[in-house]
Protein backbone atom coordinates (compact mmCIF):
# COMPACT_ATOMS: atom_id res chain seq x y z
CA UNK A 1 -44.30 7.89 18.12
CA UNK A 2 -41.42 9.83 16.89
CA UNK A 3 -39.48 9.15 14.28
CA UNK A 4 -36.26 11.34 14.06
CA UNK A 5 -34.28 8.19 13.52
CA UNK A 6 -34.06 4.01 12.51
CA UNK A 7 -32.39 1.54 14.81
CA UNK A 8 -28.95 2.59 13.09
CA UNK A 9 -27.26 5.75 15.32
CA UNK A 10 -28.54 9.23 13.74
CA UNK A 11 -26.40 11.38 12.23
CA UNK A 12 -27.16 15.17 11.94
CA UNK A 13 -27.96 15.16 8.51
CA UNK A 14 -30.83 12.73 8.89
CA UNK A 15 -31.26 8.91 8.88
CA UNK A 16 -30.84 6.81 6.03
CA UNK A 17 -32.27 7.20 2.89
CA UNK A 18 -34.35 4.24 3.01
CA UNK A 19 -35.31 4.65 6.67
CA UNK A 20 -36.85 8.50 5.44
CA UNK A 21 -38.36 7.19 2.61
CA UNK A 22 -40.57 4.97 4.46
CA UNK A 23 -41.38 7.71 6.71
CA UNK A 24 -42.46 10.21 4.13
CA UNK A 25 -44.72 7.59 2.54
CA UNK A 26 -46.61 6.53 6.24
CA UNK A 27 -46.03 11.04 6.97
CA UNK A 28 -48.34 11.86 3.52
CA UNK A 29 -50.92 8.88 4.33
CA UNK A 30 -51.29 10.96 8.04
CA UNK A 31 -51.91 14.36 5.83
CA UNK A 32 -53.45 13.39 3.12
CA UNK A 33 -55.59 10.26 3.70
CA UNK A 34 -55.73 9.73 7.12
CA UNK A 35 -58.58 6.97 7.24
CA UNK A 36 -55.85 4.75 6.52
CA UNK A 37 -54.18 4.86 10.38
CA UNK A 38 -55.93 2.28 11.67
CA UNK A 39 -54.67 0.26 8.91
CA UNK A 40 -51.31 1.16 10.24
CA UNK A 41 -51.17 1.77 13.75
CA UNK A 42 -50.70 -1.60 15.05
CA UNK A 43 -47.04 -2.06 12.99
CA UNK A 44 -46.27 1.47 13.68
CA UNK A 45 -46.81 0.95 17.57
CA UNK A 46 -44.55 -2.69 17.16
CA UNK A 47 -41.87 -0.83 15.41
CA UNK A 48 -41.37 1.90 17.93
CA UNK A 49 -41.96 -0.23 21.23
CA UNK A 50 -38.95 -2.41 19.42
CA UNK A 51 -36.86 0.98 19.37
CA UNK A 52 -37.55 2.48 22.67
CA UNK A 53 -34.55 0.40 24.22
CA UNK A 54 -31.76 2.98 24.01
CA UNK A 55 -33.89 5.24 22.15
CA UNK A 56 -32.04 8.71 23.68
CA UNK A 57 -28.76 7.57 23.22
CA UNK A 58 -28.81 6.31 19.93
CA UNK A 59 -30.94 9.69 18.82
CA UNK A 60 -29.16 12.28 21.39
CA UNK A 61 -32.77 13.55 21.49
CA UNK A 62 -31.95 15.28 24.82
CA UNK A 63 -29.21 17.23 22.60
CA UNK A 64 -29.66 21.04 21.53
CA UNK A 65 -29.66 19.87 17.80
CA UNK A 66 -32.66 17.84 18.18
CA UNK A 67 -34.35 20.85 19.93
CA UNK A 68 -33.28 23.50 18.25
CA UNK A 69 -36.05 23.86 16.17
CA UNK A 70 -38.63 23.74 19.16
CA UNK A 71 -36.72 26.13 20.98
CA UNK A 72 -37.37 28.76 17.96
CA UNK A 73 -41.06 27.65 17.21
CA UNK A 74 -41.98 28.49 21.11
CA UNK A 75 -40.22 32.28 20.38
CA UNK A 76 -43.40 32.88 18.06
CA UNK A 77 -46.29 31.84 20.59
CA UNK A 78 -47.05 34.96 21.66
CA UNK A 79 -48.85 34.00 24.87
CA UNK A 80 -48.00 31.42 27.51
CA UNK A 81 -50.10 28.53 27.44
CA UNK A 82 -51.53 27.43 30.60
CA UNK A 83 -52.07 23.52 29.05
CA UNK A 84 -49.65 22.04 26.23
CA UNK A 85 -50.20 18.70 24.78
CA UNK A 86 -46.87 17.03 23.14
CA UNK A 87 -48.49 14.73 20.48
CA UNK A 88 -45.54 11.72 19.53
CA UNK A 89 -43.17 12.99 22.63
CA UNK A 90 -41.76 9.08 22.49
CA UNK A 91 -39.24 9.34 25.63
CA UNK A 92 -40.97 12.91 26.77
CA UNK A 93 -37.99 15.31 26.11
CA UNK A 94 -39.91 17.47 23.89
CA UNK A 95 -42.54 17.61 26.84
CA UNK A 96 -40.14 18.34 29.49
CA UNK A 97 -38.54 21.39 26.97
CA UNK A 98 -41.91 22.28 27.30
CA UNK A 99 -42.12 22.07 31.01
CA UNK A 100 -39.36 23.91 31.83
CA UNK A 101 -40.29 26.99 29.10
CA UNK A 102 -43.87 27.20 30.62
CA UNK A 103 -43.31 27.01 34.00
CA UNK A 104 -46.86 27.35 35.23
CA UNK A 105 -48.19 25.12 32.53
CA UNK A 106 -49.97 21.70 32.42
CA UNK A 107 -47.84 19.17 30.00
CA UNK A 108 -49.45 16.34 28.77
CA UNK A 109 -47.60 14.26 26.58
CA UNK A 110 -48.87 10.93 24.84
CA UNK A 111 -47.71 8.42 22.08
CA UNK A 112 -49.14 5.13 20.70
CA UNK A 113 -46.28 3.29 21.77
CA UNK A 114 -46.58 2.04 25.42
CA UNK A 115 -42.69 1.39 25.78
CA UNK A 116 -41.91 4.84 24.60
CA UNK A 117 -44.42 6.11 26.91
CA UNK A 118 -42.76 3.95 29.83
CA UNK A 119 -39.18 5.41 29.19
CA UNK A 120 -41.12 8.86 29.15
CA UNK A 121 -42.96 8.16 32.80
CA UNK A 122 -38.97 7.42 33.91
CA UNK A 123 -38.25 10.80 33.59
CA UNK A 124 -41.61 12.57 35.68
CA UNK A 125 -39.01 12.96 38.61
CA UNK A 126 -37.39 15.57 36.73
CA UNK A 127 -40.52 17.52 36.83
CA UNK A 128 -40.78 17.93 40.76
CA UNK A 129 -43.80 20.24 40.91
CA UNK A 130 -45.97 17.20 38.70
CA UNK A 131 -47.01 19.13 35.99
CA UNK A 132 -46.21 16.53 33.29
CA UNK A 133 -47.87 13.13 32.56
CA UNK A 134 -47.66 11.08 30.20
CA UNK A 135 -49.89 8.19 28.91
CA UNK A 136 -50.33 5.94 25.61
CA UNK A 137 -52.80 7.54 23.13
CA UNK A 138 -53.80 7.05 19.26
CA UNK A 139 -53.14 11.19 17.76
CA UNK A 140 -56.10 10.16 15.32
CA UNK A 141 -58.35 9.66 18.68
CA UNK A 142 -56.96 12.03 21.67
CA UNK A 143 -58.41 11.41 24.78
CA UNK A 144 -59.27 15.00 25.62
CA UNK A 145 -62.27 17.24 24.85
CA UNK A 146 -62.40 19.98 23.02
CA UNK A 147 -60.72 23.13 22.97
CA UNK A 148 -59.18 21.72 26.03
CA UNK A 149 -54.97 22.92 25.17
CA UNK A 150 -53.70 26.22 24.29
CA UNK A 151 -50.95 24.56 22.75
CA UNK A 152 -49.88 21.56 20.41
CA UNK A 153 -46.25 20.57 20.23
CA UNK A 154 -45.26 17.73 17.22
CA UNK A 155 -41.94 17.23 17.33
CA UNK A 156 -40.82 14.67 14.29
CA UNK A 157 -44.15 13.52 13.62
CA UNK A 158 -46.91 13.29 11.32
CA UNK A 159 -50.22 16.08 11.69
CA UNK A 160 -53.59 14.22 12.18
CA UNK A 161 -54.80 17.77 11.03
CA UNK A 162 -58.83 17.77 12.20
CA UNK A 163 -58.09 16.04 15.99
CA UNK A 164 -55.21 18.72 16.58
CA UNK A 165 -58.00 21.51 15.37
CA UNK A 166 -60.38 19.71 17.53
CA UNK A 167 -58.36 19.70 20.69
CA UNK A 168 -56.62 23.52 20.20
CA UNK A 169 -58.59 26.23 22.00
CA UNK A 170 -59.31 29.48 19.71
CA UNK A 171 -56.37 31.60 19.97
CA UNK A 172 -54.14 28.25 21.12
CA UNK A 173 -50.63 27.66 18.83
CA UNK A 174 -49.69 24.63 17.19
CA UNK A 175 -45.82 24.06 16.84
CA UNK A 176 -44.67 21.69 14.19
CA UNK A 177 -40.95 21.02 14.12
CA UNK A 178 -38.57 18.87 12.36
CA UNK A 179 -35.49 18.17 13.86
CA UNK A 180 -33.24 17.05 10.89
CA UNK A 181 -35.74 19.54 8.51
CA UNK A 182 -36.81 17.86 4.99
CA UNK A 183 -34.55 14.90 5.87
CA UNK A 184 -36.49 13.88 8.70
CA UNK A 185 -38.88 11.07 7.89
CA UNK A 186 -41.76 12.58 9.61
CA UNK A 187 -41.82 15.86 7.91
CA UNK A 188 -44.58 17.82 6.30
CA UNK A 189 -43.95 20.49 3.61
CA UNK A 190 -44.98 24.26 5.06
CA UNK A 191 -47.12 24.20 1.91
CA UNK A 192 -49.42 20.97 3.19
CA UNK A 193 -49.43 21.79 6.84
CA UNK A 194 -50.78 25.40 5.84
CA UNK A 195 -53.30 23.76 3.67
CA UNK A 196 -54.24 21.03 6.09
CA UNK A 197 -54.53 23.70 9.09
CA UNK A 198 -56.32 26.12 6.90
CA UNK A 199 -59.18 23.64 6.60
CA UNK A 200 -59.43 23.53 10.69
CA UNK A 201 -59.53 26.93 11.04
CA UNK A 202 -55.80 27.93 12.01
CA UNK A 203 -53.81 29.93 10.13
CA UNK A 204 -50.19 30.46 9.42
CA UNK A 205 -48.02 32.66 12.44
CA UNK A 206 -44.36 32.11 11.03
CA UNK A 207 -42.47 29.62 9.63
CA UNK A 208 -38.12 29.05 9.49
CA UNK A 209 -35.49 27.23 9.55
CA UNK A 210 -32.37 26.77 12.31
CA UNK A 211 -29.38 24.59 11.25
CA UNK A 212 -30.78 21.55 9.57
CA UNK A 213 -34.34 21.92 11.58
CA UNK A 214 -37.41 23.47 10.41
CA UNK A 215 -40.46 24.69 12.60
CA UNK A 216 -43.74 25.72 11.84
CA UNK A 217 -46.11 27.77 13.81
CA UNK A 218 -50.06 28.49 13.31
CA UNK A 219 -53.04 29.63 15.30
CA UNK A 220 -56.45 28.75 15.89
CA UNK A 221 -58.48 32.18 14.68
CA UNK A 222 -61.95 32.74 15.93
């Protein structure tokens, strides 16, 4: 699940209004009353199995743009991870950015949406060595144990704050990034996702902004 943009091509500046305000409404149920998912997954998962069709092209997700703020967020891990989990990676590129930055790590990406998650198994040939896999997963419910990741990528998505705390090892990262920044309609203000982390026992590394993206780093203290 990842929702940089509507069905309507994305523009830099963000999606339309209407399409972001929907967004922020289902992002601050995720943070702030998260009990109500189940309520919502099943029209969330319809919605984005409808979009994955054409998904890349209409979003450029592969561009630098839609990156860029990942590409800062992994300057401030300061240790390689030797297993990443991409929570939302829809098609898989922010897994495969991943890949290739931690070339001796384990990627694992998953999203709720099984056609996303198809388009995202397409592209495992680009990762020769098999270090990526990808498979369809609830974020509210990961299917690993815990402790099991060093690192936690969202890119354009909503924090389900207690199973990312649940799955991050002490010491581990977790990246959140927001590819068209406060216009994005996934996007959680610094102030919340410090809160929300806080409570799972992570605290703040660095925070910033790169063109229109915003990224957000923290770590999982003893």
């Amino acid at each position: 699940m990842n929702a940089e943009a509507p069905i309507e091509p994305e523009e830099r500046t963000g999606p339309p209004t209407r399409i972001r305000l929907i967004g922020r409404a289902l992002n601050s149920t995720v943070a702030h009353a998260p009990w109500l998912w189940p309520v919502l997954r099943a029209p969330m998962r319809s919605y984005f199995d409808r979009l994955a069709p054409g998904w890349d092209e209409r979003t450029d997700a592969p561009g630098p743009a839609h990156l860029a703020p990942l590409a800062v967020a992994v300057t401030k891990v300061d240790r390689r991870p030797e297993r990443a989990l991409d929570i939302g990676t829809g098609t898989g590129v922010a897994a495969l950015f991943l890949a290739r930055e931690y070339p001796r790590a384990s990627i694992r990406g998953v999203d709720v949406s099984e056609e996303m998650i198809k388009l995202a198994q397409g592209k495992v040939g680009l990762d020769p060595e098999g270090r990526v896999a990808f498979r369809v997963a609830d974020a509210s419910a990961l299917p690993f144990p815990d402790g099991h990741f060093d690192l936690v990528n969202l890119l354009n998505m909503p924090p389900f704050f207690a199973e990312i705390g649940r799955v991050l090892r002490h010491d581990g990262h977790v990246i959140v990034a927001a590819s068209s920044g406060e216009r994005t309609p996934f996007y959680t203000p610094d102030s919340v996702l410090e809160r929300g982390f806080r409570k799972q026992g992570l605290e703040r590394v660095a925070a910033g902004r790169i063109g229109s993206g915003s990224w957000f780093v923290a770590r999982k203290v003893g």
